[in-house]
C-alpha atoms as a PDB file:
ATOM      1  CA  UNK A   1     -36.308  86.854  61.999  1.00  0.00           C
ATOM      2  CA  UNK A   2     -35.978  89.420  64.901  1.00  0.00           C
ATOM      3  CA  UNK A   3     -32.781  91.381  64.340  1.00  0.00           C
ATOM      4  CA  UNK A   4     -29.926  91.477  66.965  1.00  0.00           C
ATOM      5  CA  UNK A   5     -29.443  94.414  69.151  1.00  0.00           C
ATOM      6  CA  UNK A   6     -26.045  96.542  68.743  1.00  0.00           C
ATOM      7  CA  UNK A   7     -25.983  96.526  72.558  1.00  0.00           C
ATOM      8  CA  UNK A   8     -25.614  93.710  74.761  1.00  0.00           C
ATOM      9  CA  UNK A   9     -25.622  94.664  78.344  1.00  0.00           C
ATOM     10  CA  UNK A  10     -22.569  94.026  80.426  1.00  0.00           C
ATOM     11  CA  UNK A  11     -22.893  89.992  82.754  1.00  0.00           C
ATOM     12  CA  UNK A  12     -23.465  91.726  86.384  1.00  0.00           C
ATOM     13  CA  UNK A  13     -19.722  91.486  87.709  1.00  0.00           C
ATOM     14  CA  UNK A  14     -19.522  91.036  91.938  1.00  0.00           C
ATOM     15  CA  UNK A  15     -18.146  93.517  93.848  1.00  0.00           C
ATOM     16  CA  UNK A  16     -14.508  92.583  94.243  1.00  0.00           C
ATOM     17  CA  UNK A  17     -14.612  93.725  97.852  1.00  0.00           C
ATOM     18  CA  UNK A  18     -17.444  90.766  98.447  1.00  0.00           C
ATOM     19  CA  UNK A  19     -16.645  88.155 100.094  1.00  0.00           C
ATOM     20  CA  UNK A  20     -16.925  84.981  98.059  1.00  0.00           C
ATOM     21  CA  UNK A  21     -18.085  81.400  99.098  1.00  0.00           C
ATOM     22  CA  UNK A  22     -14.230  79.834  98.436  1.00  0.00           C
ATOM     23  CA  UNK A  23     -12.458  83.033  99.893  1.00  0.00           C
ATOM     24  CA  UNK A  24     -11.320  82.626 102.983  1.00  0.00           C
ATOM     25  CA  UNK A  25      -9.533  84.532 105.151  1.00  0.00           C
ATOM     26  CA  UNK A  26      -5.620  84.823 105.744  1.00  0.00           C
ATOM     27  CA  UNK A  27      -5.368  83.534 109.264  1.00  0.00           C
ATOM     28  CA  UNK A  28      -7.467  80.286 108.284  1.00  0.00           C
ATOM     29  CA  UNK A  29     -10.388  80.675 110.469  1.00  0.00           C
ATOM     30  CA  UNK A  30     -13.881  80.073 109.745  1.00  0.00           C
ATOM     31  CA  UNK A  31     -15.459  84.141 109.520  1.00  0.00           C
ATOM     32  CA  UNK A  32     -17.811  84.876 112.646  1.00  0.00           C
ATOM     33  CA  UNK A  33     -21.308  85.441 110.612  1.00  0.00           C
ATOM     34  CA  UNK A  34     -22.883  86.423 114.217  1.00  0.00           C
ATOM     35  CA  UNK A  35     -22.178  86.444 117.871  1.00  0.00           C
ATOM     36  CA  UNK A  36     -24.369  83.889 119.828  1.00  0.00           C
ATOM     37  CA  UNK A  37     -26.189  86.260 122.591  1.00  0.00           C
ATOM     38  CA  UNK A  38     -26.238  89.007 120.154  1.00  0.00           C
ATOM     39  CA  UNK A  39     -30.081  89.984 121.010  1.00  0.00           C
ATOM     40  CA  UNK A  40     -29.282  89.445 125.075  1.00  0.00           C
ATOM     41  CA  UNK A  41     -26.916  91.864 124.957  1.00  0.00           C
ATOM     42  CA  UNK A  42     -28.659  94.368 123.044  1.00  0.00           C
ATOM     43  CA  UNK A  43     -31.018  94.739 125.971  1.00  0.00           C
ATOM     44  CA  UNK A  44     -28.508  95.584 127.969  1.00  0.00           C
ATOM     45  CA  UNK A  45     -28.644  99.220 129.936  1.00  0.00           C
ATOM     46  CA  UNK A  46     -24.435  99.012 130.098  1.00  0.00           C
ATOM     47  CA  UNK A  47     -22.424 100.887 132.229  1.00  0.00           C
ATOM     48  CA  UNK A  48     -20.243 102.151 129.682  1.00  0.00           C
ATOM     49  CA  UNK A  49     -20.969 102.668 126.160  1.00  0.00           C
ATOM     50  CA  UNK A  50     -17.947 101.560 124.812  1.00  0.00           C
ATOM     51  CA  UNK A  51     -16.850  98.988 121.969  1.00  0.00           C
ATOM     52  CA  UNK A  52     -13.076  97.765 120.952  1.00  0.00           C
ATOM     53  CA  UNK A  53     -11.756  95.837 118.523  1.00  0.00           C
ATOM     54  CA  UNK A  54     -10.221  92.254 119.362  1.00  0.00           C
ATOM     55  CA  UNK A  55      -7.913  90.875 117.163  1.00  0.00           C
ATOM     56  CA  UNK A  56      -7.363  87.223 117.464  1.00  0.00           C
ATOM     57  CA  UNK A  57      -5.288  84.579 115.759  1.00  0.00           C
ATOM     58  CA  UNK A  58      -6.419  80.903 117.409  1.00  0.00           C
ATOM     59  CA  UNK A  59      -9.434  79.034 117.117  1.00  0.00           C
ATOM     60  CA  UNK A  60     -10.111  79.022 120.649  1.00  0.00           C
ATOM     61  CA  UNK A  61     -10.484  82.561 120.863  1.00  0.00           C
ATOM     62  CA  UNK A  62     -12.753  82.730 117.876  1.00  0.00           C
ATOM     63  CA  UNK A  63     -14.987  80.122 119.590  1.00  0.00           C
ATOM     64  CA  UNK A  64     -15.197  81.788 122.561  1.00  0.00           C
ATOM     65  CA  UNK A  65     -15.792  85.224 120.727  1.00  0.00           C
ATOM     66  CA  UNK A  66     -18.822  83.592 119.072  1.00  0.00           C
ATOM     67  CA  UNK A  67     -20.234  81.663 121.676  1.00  0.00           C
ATOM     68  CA  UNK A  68     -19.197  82.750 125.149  1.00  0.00           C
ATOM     69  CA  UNK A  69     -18.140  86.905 125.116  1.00  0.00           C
ATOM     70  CA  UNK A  70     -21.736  88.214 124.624  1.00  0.00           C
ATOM     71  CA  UNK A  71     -22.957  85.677 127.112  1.00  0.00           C
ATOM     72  CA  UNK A  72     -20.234  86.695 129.901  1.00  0.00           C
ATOM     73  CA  UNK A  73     -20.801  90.273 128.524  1.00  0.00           C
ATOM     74  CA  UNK A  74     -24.808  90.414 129.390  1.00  0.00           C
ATOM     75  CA  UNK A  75     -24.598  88.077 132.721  1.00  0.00           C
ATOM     76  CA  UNK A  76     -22.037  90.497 133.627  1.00  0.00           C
ATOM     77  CA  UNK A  77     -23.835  93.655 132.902  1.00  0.00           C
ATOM     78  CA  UNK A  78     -26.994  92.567 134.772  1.00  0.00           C
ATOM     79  CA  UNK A  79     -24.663  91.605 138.117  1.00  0.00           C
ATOM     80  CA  UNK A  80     -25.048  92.352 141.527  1.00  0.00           C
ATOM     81  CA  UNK A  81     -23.734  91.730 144.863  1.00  0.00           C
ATOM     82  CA  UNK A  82     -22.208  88.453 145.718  1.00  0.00           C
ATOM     83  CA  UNK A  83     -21.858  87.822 142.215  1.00  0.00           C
ATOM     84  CA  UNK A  84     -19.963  90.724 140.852  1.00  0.00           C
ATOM     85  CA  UNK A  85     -17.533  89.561 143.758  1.00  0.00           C
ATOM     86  CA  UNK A  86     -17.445  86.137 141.996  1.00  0.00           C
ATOM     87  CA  UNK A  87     -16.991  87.711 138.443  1.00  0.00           C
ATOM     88  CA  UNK A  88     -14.160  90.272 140.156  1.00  0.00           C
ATOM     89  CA  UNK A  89     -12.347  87.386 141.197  1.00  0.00           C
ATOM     90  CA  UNK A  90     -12.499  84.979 138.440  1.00  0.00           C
ATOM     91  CA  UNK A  91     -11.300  87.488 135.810  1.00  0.00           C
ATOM     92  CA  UNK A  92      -8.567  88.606 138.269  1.00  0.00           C
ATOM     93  CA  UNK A  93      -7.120  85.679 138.707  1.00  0.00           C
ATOM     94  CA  UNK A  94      -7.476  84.197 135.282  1.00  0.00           C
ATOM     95  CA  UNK A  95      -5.939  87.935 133.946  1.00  0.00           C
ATOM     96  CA  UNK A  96      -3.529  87.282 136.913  1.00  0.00           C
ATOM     97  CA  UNK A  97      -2.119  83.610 135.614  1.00  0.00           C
ATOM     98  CA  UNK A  98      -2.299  84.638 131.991  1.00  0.00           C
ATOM     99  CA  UNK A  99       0.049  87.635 132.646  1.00  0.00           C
ATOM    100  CA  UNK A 100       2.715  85.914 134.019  1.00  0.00           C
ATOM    101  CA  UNK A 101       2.151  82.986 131.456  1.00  0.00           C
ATOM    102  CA  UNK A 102       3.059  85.978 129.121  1.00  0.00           C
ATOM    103  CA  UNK A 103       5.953  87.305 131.149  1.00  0.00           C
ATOM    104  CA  UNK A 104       7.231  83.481 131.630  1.00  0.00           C
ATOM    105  CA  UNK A 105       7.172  83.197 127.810  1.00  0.00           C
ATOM    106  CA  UNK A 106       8.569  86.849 127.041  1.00  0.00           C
ATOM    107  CA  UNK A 107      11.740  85.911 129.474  1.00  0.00           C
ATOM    108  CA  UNK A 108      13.130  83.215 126.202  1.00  0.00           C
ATOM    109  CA  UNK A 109      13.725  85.986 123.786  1.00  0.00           C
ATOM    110  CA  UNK A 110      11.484  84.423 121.552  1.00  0.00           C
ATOM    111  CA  UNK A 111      11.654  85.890 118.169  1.00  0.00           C
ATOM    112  CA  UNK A 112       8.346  87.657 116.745  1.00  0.00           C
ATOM    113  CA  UNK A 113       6.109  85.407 114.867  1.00  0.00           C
ATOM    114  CA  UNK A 114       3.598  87.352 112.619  1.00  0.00           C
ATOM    115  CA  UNK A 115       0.639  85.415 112.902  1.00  0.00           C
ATOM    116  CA  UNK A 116      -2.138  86.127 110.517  1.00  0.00           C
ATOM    117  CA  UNK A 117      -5.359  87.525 112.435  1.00  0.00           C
ATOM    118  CA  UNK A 118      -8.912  88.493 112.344  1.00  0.00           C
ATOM    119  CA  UNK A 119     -10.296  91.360 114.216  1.00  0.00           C
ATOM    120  CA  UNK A 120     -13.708  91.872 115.644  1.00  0.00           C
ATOM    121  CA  UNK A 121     -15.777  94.417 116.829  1.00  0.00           C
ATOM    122  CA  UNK A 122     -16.955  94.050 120.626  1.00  0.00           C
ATOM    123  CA  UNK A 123     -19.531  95.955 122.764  1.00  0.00           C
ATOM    124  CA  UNK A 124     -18.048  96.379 126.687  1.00  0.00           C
ATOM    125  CA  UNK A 125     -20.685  96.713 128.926  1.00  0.00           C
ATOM    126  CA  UNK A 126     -18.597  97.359 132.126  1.00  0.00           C
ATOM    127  CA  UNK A 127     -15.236  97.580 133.238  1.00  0.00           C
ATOM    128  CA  UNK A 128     -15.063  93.701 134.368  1.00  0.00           C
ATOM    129  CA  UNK A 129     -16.625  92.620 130.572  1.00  0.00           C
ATOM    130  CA  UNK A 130     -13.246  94.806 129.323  1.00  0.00           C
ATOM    131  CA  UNK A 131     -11.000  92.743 131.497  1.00  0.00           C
ATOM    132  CA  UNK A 132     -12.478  90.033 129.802  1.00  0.00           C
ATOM    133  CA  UNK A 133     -11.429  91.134 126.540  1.00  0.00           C
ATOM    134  CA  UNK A 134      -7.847  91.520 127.913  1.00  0.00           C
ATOM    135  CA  UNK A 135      -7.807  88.249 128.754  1.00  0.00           C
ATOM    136  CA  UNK A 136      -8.781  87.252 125.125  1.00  0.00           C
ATOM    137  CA  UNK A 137      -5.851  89.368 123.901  1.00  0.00           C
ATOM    138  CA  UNK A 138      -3.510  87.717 126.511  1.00  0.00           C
ATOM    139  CA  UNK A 139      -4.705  84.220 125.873  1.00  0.00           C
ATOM    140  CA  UNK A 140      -4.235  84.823 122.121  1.00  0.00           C
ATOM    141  CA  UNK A 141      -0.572  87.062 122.928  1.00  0.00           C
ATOM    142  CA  UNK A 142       0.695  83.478 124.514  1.00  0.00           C
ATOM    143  CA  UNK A 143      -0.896  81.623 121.748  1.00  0.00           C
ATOM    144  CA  UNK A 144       1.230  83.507 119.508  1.00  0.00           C
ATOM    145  CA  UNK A 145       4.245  83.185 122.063  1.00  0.00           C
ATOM    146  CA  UNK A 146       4.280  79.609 122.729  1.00  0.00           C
ATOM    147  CA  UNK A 147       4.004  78.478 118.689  1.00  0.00           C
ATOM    148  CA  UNK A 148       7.409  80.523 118.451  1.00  0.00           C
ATOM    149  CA  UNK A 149       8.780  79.168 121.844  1.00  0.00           C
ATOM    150  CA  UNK A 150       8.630  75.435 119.814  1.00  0.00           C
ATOM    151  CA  UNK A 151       9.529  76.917 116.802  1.00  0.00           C
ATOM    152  CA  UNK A 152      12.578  77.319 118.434  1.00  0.00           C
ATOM    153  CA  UNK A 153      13.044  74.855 120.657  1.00  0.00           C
ATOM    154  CA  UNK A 154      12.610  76.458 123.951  1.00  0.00           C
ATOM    155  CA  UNK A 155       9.188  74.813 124.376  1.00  0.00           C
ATOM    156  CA  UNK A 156       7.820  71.178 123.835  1.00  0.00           C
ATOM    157  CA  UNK A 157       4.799  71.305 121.842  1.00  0.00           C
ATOM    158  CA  UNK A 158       3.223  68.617 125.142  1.00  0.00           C
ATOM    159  CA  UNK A 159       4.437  71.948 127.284  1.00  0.00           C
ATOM    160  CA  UNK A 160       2.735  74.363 124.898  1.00  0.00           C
ATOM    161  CA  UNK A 161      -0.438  71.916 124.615  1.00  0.00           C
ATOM    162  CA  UNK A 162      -0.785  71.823 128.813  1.00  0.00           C
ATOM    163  CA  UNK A 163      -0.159  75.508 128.936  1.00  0.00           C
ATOM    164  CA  UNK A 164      -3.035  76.263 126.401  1.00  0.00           C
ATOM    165  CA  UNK A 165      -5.322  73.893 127.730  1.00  0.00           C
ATOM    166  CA  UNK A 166      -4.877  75.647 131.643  1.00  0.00           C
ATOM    167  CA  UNK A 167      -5.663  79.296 129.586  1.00  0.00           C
ATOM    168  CA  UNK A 168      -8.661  77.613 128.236  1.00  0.00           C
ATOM    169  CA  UNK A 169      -9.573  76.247 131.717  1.00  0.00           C
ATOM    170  CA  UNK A 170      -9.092  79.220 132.975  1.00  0.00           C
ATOM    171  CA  UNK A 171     -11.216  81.315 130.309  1.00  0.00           C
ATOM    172  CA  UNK A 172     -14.121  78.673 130.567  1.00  0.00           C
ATOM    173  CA  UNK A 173     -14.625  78.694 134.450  1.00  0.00           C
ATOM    174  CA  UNK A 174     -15.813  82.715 133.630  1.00  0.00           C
ATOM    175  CA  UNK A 175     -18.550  81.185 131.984  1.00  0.00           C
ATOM    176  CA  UNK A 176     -19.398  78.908 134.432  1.00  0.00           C
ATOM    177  CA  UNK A 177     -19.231  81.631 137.160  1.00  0.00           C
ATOM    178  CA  UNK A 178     -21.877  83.564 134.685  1.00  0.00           C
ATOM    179  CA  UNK A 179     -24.349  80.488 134.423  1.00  0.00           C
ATOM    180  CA  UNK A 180     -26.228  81.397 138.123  1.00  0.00           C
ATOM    181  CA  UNK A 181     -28.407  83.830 138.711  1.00  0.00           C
ATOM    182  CA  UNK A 182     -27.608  86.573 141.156  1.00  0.00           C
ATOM    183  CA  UNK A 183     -29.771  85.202 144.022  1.00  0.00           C
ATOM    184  CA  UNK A 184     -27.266  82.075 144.199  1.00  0.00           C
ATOM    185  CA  UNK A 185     -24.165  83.911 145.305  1.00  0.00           C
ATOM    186  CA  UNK A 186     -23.474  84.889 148.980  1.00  0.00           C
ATOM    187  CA  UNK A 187     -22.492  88.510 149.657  1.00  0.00           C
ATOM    188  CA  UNK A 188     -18.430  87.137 149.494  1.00  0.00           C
ATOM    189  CA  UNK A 189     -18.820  85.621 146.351  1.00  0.00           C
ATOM    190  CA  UNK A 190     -18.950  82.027 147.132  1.00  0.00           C
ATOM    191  CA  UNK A 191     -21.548  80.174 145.941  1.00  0.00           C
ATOM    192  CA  UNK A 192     -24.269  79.018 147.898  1.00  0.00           C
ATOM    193  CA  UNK A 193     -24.871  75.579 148.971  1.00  0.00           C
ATOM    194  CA  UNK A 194     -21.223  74.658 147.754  1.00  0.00           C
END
């Protein structure tokens, strides 16, 4: 019979700092493993060489994070003429209504809400891709808002429901501005053949 060795080496023991397959995070959202577009972007001769962190708190915004931002982010980088005038306006307007969403809502007194949040790491490829990461942060500010505006009874949770769904609208329609090539925008902006 074999004898038993004094020493038993230690069971491997995970690194606490791992994440785990039940863990999940505080704010309740589903961890972005990758950002769709990742390799699009990457080819991308930016502007600027700049990144910033986004912190969001809804669903929405973590959909569009991980589907959508690198998309806008690459069509945006490659722009030119008519349809930098296109992007221009689009995020103007969009960063336009969301800001005085978010001045509307600040005028209740609405008591802070901490909301938890995740935060995320994006690449900005030109000024216009970082207004689109402001209106992220706005979209997700009246997110934020507008839960403590019913909280208290200062909003209906229909009102709160049609005001999120005209951000998201809003936020979408960049995309769709970013689907057409260059060639299919007129030197204005508009869109040709519409």
């Amino acid at each position: 019979m074999a004898a038993v060795p004094d020493f038993l080496p230690e069971p491997e023991r995970p690194d606490k700092d791992a994440p785990t397959a039940d863990s999940t995070p505080l704010s309740g959202l589903k961890p972005i493993e990758r950002l769709t577009s990742d390799t699009r972007i990457a080819r991308i001769n930016p502007e600027s060489d700049t990144t910033t962190v986004l912190r969001y708190s809804s669903q929405f915004a973590r959909d569009y994070i991980r589907s959508d931002y690198n998309f806008c982010a690459a069509k945006i980088g490659v722009a030119r003429g008519g349809k930098v005038r296109a992007l221009e306006n689009a995020l103007r307007e969009t960063a336009e209504w969301l800001r005085k969403t978010d001045g509307w809502l600040a005028r209740h007194e609405l008591r802070a809400i901490d909301m938890p949040h995740e935060e995320i790491e994006l690449v900005v490829t030109r000024p216009l891709a970082g207004l689109l990461v402001r209106c992220l942060t706005q979209f997700d500010r009246i997110f934020v808002k507008s839960l403590a505006a019913v909280v208290m009874g200062k909003l209906t949770p229909e009102a709160r429901a049609r005001m999120l769904s005209n951000a998201e609208r809003r936020l979408k329609h960049i995309v769709q501005v970013c689907l057409p090539d260059n060639d299919q925008y007129e030197f204005d902006g508009e869109r040709r053949g519409s």
